[in-house]
N, C-alpha and C. Protein backbone atom coordinates (compact mmCIF):
# COMPACT_ATOMS: atom_id res chain seq x y z
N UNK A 1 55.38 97.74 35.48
CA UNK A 1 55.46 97.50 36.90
C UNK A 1 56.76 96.78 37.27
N UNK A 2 57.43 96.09 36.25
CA UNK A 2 58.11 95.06 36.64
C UNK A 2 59.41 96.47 36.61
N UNK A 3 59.38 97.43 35.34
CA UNK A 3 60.78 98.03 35.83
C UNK A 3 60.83 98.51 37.16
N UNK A 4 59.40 99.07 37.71
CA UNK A 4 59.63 99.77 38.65
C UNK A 4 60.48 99.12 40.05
N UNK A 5 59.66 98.05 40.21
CA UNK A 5 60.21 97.10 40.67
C UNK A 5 61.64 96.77 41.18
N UNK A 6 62.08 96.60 39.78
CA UNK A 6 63.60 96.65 39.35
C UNK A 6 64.52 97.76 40.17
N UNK A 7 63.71 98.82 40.10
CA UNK A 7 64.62 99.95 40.73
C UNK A 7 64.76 100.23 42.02
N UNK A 8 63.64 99.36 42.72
CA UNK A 8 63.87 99.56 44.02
C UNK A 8 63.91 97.81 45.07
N UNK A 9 65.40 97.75 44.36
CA UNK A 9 66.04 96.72 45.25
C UNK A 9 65.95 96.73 46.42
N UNK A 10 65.75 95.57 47.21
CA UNK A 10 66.03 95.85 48.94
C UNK A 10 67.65 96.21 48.87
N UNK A 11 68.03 96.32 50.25
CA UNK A 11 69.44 96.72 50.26
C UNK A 11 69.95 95.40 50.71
N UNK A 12 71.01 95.03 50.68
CA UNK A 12 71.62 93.75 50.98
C UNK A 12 71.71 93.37 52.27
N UNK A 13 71.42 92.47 52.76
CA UNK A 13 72.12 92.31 54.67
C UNK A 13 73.37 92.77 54.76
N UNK A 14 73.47 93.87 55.43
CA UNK A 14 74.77 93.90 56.85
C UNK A 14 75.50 93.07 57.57
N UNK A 15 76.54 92.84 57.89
CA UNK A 15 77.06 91.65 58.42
C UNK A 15 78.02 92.59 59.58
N UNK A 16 78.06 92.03 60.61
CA UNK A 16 79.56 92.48 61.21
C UNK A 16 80.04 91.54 61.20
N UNK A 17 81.19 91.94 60.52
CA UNK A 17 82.13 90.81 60.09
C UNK A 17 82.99 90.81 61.18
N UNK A 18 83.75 89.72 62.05
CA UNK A 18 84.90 89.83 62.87
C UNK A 18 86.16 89.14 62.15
N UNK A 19 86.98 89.17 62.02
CA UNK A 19 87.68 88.01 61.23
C UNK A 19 88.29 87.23 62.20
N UNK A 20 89.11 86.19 61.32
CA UNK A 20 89.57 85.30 62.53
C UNK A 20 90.50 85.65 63.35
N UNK A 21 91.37 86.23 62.73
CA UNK A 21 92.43 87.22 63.99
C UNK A 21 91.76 88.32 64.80
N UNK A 22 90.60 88.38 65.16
CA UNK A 22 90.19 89.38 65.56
C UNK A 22 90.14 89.50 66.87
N UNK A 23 91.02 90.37 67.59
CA UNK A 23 91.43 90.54 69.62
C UNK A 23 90.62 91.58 69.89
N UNK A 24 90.04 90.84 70.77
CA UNK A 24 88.52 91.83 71.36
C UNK A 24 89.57 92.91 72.24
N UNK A 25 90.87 92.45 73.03
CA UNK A 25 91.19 93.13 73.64
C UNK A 25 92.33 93.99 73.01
N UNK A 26 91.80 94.30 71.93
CA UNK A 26 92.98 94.69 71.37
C UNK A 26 93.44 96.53 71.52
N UNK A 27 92.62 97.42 72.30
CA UNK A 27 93.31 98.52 73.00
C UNK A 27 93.57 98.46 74.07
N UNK A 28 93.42 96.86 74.55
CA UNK A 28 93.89 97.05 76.11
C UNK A 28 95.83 96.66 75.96
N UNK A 29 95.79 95.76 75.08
CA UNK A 29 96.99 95.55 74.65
C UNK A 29 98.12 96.34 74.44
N UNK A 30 97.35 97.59 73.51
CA UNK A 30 98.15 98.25 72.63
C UNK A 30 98.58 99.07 73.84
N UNK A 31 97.48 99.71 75.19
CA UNK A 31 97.91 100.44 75.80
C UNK A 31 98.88 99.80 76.73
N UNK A 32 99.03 98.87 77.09
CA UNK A 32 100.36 98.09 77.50
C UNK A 32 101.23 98.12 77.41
N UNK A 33 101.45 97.48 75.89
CA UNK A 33 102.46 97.69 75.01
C UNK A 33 103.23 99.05 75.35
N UNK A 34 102.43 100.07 75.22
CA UNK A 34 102.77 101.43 75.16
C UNK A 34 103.59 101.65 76.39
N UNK A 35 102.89 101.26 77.66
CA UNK A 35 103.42 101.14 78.68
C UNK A 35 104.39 100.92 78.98
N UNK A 36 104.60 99.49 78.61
CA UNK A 36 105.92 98.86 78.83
C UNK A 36 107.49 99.23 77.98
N UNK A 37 106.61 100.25 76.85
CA UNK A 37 108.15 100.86 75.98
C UNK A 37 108.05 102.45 76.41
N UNK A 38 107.70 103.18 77.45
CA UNK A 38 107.79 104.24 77.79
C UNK A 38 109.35 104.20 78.33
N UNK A 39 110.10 105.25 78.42
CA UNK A 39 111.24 105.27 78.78
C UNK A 39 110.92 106.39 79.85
N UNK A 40 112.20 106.88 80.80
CA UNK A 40 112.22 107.95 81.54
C UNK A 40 111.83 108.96 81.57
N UNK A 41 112.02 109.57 80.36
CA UNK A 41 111.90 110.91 80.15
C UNK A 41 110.07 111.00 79.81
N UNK A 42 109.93 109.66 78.87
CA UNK A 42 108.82 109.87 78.38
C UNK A 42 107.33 110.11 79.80
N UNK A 43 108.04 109.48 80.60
CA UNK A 43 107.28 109.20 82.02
C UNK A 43 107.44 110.69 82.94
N UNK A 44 108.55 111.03 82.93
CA UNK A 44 108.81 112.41 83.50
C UNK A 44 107.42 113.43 82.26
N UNK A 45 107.45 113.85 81.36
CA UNK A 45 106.84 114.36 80.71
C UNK A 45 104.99 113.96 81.10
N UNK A 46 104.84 112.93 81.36
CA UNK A 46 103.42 112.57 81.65
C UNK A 46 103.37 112.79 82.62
N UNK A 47 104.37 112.76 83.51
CA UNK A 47 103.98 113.22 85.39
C UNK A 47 103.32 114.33 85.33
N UNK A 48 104.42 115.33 84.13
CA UNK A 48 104.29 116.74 84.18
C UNK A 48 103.34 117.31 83.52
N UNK A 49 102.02 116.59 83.31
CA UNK A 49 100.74 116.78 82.35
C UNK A 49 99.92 116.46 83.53
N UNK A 50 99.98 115.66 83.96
CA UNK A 50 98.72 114.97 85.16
C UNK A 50 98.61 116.08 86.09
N UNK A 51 97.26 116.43 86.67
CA UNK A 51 96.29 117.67 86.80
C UNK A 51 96.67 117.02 88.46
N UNK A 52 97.61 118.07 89.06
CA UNK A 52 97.71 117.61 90.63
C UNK A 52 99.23 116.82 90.71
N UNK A 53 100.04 117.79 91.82
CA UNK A 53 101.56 116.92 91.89
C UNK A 53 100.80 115.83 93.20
N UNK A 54 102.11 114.99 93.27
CA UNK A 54 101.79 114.46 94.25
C UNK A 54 101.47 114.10 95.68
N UNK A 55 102.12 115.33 96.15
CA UNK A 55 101.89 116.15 97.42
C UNK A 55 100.69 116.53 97.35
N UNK A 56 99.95 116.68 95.93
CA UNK A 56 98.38 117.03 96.66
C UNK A 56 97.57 116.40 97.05
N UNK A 57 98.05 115.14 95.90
CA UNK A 57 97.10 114.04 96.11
C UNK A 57 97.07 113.33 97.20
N UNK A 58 98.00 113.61 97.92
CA UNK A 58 98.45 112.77 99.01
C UNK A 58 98.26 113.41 100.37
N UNK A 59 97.67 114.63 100.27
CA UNK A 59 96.83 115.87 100.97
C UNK A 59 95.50 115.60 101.01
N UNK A 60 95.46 114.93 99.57
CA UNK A 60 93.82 114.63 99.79
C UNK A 60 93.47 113.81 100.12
N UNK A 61 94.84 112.91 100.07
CA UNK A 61 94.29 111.35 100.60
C UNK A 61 94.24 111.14 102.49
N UNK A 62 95.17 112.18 102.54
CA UNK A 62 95.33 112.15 104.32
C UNK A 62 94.02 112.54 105.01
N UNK A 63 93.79 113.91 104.20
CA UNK A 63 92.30 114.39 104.41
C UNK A 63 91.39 113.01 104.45
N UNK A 64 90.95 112.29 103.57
CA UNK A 64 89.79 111.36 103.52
C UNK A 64 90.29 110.32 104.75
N UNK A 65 91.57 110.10 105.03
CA UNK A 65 91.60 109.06 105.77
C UNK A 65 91.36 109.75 107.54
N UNK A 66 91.83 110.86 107.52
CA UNK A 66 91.68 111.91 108.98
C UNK A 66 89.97 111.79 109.18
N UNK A 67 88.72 111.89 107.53
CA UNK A 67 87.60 112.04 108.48
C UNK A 67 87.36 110.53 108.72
N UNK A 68 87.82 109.60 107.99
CA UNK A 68 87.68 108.18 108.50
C UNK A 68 87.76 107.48 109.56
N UNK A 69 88.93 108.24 110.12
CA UNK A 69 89.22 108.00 112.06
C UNK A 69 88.62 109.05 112.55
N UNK A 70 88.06 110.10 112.10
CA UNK A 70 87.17 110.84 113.11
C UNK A 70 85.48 110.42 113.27
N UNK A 71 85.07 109.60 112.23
CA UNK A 71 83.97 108.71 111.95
C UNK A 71 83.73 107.53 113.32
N UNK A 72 85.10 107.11 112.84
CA UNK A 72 84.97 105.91 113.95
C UNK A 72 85.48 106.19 115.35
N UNK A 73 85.77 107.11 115.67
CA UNK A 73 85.83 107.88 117.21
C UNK A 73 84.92 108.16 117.16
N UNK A 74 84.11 108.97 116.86
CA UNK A 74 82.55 109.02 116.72
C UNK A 74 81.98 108.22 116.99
N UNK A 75 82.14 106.91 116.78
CA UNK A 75 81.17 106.05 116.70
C UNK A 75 81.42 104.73 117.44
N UNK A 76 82.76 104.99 118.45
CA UNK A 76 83.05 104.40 119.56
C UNK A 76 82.90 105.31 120.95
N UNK A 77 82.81 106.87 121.12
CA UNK A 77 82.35 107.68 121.72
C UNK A 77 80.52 107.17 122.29
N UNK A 78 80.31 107.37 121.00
CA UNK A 78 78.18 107.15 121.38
C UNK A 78 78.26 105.75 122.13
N UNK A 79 78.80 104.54 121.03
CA UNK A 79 79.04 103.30 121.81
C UNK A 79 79.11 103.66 123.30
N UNK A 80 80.24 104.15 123.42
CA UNK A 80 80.95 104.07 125.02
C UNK A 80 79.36 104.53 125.84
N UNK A 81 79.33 105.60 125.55
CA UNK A 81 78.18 106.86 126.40
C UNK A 81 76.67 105.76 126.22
N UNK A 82 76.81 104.87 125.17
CA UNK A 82 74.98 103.97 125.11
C UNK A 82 75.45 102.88 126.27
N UNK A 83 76.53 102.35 125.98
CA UNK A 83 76.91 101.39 127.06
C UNK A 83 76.66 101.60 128.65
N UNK A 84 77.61 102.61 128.60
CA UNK A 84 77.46 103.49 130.10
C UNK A 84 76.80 103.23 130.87
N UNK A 85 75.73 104.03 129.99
CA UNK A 85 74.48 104.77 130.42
C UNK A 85 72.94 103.95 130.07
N UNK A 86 73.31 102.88 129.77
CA UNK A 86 71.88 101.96 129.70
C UNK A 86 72.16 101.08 130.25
């Protein structure tokens, strides 16, 4: 009994180990880093990957802000007409 025993060790505790240098923020860093040593070209090249030039985005942004003032004309219109009229 006792070999059997023998053969079936528990398994050892797990640890997560952190060590002492250990930077929790350490891909926020690195992407920084990265950041801050991009050069011109390297930045021209990433413009030219990103899904949408900037004229579109800026199409879409006019769009969201056009129904934003048509919201609130809307909703100084009813104002006006509840005022009015009560």
């Amino acid at each position: 009994m006792e070999i059997i025993s023998f053969y079936k060790l528990p398994e050892p505790k797990q640890f997560e180990h952190i060590p002492i240098y250990y930077d929790s923020k350490k891909e926020e860093n690195e992407l920084n880093e990265n950041k801050n040593s991009r050069t011109f070209e390297d930045s021209y090249e990433i413009a030219n990957k990103v899904k949408g030039s900037f004229r579109q985005q800026r199409k879409k942004t006019s769009m969201d802000v056009a129904k934003y003032d048509i919201r609130i004309l809307i909703i100084i219109v009813v104002l006006a007409f509840y005022f009015l009229f009560s």
